[in-house]
N, C-alpha and C. Protein backbone atom coordinates (compact mmCIF):
# COMPACT_ATOMS: atom_id res chain seq x y z
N UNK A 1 -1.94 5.42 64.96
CA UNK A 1 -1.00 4.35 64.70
C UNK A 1 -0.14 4.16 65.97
N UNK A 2 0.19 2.78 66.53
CA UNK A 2 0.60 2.83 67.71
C UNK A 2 2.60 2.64 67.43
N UNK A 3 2.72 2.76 68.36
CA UNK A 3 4.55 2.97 68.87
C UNK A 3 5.37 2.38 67.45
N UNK A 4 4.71 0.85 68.32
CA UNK A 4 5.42 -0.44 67.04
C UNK A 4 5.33 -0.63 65.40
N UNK A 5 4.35 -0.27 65.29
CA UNK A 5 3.94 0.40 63.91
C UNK A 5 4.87 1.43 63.29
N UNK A 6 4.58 2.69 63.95
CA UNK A 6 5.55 3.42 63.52
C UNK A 6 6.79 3.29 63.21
N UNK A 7 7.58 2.25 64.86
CA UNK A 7 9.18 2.17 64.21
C UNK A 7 9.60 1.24 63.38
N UNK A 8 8.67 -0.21 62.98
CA UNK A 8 8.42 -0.41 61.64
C UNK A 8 8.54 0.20 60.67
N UNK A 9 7.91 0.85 60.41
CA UNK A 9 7.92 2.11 59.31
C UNK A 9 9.21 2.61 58.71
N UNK A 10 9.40 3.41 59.94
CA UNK A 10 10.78 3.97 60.14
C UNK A 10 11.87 2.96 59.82
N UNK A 11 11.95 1.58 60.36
CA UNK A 11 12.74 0.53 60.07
C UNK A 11 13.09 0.65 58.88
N UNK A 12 12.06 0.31 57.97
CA UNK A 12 11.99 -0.50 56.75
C UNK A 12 12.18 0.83 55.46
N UNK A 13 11.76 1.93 56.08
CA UNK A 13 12.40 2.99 55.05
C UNK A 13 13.98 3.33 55.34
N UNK A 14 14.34 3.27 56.26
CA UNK A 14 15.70 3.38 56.46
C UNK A 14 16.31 2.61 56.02
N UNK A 15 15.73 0.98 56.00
CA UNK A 15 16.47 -0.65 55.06
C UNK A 15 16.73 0.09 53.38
N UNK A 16 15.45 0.22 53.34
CA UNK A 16 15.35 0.93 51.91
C UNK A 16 16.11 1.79 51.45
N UNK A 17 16.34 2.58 52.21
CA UNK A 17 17.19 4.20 51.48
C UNK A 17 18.67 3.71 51.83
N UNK A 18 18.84 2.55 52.78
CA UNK A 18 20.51 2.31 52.64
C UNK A 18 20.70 1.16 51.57
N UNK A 19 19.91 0.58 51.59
CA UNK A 19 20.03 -0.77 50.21
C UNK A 19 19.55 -0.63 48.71
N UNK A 20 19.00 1.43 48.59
CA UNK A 20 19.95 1.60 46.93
C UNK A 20 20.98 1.46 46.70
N UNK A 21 21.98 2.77 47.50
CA UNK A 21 22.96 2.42 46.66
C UNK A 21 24.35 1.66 46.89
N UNK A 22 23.88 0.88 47.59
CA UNK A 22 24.50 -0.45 48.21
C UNK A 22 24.25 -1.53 46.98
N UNK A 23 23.18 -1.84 46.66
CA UNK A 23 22.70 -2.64 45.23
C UNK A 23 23.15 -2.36 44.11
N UNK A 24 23.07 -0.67 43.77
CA UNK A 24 23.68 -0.36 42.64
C UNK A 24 25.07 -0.14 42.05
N UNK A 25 25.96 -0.53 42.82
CA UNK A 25 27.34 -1.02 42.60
C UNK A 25 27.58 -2.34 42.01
N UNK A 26 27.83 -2.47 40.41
CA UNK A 26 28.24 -3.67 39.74
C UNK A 26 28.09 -4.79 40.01
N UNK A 27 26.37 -4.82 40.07
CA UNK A 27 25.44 -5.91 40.74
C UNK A 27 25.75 -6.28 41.78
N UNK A 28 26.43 -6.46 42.63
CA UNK A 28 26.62 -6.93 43.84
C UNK A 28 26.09 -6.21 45.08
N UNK A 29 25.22 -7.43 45.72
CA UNK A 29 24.77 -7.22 47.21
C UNK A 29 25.48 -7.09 48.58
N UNK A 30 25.16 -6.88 49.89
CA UNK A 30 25.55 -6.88 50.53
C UNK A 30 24.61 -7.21 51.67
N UNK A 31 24.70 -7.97 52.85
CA UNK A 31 24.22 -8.67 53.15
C UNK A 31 23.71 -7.67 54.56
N UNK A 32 22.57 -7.98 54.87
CA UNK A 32 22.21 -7.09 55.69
C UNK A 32 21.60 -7.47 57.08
N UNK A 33 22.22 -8.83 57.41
CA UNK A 33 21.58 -9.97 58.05
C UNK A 33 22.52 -9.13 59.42
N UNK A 34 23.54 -8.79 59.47
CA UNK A 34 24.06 -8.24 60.50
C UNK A 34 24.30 -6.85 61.35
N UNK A 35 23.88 -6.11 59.96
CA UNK A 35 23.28 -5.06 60.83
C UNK A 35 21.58 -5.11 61.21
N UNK A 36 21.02 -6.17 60.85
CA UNK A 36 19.95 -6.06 61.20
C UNK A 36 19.74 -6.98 62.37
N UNK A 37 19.99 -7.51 63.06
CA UNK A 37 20.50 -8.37 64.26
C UNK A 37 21.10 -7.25 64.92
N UNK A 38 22.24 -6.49 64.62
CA UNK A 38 22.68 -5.46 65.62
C UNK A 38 21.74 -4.58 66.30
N UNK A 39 20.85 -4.14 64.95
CA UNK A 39 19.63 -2.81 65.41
C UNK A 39 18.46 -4.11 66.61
N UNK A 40 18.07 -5.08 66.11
CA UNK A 40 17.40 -6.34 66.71
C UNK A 40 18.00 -6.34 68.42
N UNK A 41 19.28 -6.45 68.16
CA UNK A 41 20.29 -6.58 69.86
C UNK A 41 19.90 -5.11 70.64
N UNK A 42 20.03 -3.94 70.06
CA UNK A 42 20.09 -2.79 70.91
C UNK A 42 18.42 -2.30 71.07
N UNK A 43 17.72 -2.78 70.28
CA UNK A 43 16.68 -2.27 70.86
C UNK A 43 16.01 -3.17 71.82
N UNK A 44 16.48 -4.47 72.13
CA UNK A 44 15.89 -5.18 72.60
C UNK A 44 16.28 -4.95 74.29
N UNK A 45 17.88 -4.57 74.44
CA UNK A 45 18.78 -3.96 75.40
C UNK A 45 18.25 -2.94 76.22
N UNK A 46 17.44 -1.92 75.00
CA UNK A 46 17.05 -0.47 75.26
C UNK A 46 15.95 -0.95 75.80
N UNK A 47 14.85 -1.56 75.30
CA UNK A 47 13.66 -2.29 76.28
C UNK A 47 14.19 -2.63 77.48
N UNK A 48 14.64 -3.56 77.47
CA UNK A 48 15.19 -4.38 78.84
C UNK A 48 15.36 -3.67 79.92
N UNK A 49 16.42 -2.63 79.83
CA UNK A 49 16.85 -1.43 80.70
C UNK A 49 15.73 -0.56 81.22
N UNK A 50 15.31 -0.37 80.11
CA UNK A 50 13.98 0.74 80.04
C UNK A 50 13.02 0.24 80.98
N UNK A 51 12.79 -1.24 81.24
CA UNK A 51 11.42 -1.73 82.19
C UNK A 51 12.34 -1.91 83.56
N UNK A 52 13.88 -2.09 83.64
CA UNK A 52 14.70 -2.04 84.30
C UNK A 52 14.37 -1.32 85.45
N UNK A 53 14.76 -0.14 84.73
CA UNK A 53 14.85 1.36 86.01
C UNK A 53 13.51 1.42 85.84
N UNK A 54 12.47 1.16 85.43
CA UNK A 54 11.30 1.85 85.88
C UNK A 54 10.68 0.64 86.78
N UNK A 55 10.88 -0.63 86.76
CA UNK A 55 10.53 -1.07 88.18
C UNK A 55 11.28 -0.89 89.45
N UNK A 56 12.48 -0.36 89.29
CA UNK A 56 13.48 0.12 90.10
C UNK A 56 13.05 1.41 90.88
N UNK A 57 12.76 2.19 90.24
CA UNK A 57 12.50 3.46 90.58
C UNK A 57 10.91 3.14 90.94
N UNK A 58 10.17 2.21 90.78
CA UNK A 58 8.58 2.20 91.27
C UNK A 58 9.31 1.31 92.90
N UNK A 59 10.04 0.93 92.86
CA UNK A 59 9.86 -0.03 93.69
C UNK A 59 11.00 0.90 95.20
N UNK A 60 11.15 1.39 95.01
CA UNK A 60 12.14 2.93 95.25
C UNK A 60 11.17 3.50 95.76
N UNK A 61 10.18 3.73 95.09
CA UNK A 61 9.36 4.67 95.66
C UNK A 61 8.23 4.43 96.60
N UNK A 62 8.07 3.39 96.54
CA UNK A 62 6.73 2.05 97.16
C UNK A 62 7.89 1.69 98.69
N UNK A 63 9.15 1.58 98.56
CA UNK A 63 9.85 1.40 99.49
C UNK A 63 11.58 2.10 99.81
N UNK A 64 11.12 3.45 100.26
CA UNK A 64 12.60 4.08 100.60
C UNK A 64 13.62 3.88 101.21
N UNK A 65 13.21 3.12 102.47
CA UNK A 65 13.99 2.36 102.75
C UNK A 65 15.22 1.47 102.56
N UNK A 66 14.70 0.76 101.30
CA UNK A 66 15.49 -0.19 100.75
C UNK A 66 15.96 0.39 99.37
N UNK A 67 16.02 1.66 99.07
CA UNK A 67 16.72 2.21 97.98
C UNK A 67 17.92 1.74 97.88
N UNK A 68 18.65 1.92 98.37
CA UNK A 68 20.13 1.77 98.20
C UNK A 68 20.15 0.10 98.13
N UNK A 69 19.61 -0.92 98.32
CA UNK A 69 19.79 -2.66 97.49
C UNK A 69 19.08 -2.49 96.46
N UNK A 70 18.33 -2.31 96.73
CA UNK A 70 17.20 -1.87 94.60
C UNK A 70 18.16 -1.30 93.84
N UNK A 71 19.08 0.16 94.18
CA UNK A 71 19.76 0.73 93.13
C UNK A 71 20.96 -0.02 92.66
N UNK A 72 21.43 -1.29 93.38
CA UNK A 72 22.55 -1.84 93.57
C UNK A 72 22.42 -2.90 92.77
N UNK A 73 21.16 -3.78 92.97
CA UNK A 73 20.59 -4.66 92.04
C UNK A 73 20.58 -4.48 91.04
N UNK A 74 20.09 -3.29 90.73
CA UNK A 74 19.74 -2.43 89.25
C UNK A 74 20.90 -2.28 88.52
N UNK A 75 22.21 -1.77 89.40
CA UNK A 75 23.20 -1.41 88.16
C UNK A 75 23.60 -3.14 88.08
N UNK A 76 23.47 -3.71 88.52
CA UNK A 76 24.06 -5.16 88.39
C UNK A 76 23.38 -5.67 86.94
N UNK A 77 22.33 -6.04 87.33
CA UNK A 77 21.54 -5.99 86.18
C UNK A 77 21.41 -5.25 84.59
N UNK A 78 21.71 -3.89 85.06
CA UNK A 78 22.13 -3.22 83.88
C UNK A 78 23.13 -3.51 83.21
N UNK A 79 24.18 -4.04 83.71
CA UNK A 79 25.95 -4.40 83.37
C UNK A 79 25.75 -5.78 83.05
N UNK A 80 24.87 -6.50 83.05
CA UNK A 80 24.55 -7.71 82.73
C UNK A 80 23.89 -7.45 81.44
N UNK A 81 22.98 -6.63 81.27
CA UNK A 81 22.26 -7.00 80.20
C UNK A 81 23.13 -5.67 79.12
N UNK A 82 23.96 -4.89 79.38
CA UNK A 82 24.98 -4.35 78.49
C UNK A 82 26.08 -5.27 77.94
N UNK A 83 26.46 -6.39 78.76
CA UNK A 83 27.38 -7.24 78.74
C UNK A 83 27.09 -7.74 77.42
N UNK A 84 25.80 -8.54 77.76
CA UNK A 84 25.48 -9.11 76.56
C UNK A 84 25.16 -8.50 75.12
N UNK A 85 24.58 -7.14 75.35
CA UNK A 85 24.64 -6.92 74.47
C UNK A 85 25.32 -6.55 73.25
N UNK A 86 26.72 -5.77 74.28
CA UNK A 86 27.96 -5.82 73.40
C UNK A 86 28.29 -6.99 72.69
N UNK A 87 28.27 -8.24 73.17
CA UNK A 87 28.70 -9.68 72.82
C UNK A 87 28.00 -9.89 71.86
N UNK A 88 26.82 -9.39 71.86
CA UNK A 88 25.91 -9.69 70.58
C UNK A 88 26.28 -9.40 69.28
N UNK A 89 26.64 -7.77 69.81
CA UNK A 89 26.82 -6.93 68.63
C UNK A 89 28.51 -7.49 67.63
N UNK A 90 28.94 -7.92 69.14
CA UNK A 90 30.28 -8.40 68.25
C UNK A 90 29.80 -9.56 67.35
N UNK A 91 29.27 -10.18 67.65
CA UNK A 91 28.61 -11.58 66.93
C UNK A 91 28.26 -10.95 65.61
N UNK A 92 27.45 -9.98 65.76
CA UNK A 92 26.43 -9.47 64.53
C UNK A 92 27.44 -9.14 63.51
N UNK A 93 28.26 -7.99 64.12
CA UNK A 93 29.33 -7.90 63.39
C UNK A 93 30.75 -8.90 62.37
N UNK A 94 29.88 -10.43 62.71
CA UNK A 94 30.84 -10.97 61.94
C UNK A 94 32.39 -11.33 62.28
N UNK A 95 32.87 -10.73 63.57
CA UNK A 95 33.86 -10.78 64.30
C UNK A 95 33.76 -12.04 65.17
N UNK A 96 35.46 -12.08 65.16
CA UNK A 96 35.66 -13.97 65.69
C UNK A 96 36.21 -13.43 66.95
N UNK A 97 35.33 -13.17 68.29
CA UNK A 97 35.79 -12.47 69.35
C UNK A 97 36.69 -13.66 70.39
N UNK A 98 36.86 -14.61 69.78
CA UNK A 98 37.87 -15.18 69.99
C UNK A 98 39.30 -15.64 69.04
N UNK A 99 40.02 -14.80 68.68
CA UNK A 99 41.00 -14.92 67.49
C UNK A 99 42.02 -16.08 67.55
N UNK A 100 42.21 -16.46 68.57
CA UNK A 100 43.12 -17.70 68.99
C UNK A 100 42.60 -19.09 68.33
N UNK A 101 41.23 -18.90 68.66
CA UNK A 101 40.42 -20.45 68.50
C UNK A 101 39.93 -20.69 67.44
């Protein structure tokens, strides 16, 4: 069974074992549209990063030279795509990350 499969799996039993007894409180649901967009935001983050440093570090290694603008690029990039992802998560969370407006 390959990677994606599995954390499927894993996903959807974890949906499961938190949305008993979430349900079984005096009929009422709870909506799960936002933590599931949150888990959606960070793993997508955790990819991102993940192919990040490893063309970083291939490309590091293919050219030593130029380590130090590759590693520089890289954290840029990283702080970019953390940026957003926090922003996401605030979103997911239902929060008006602008309270004024």
């Amino acid at each position: 069974m390959n990677k994606l499969a599995k954390l499927a799996m894993w996903s959807l039993g974890a949906l499961l074992i938190m949305a008993t007894p979430a349900l079984a409180q005096d009929g009422s649901s709870i909506s799960f549209s936002g933590a599931f967009g949150a888990g959606l935001v960070t793993i997508g983050a955790a990819a991102g990063i993940g192919k990040l440093a490893a063309a970083a570090f291939e490309s590091m290694a293919r050219q030593p030279e130029r380590a130090a603008q590759i590693q520089i690029a890289m954290i840029i990039a990283a702080a970019l795509i953390e940026g957003f992802t926090f922003f996401a998560l605030v979103i997911c969370n239902g929060q008006n990350p602008w309270p004024g407006a």
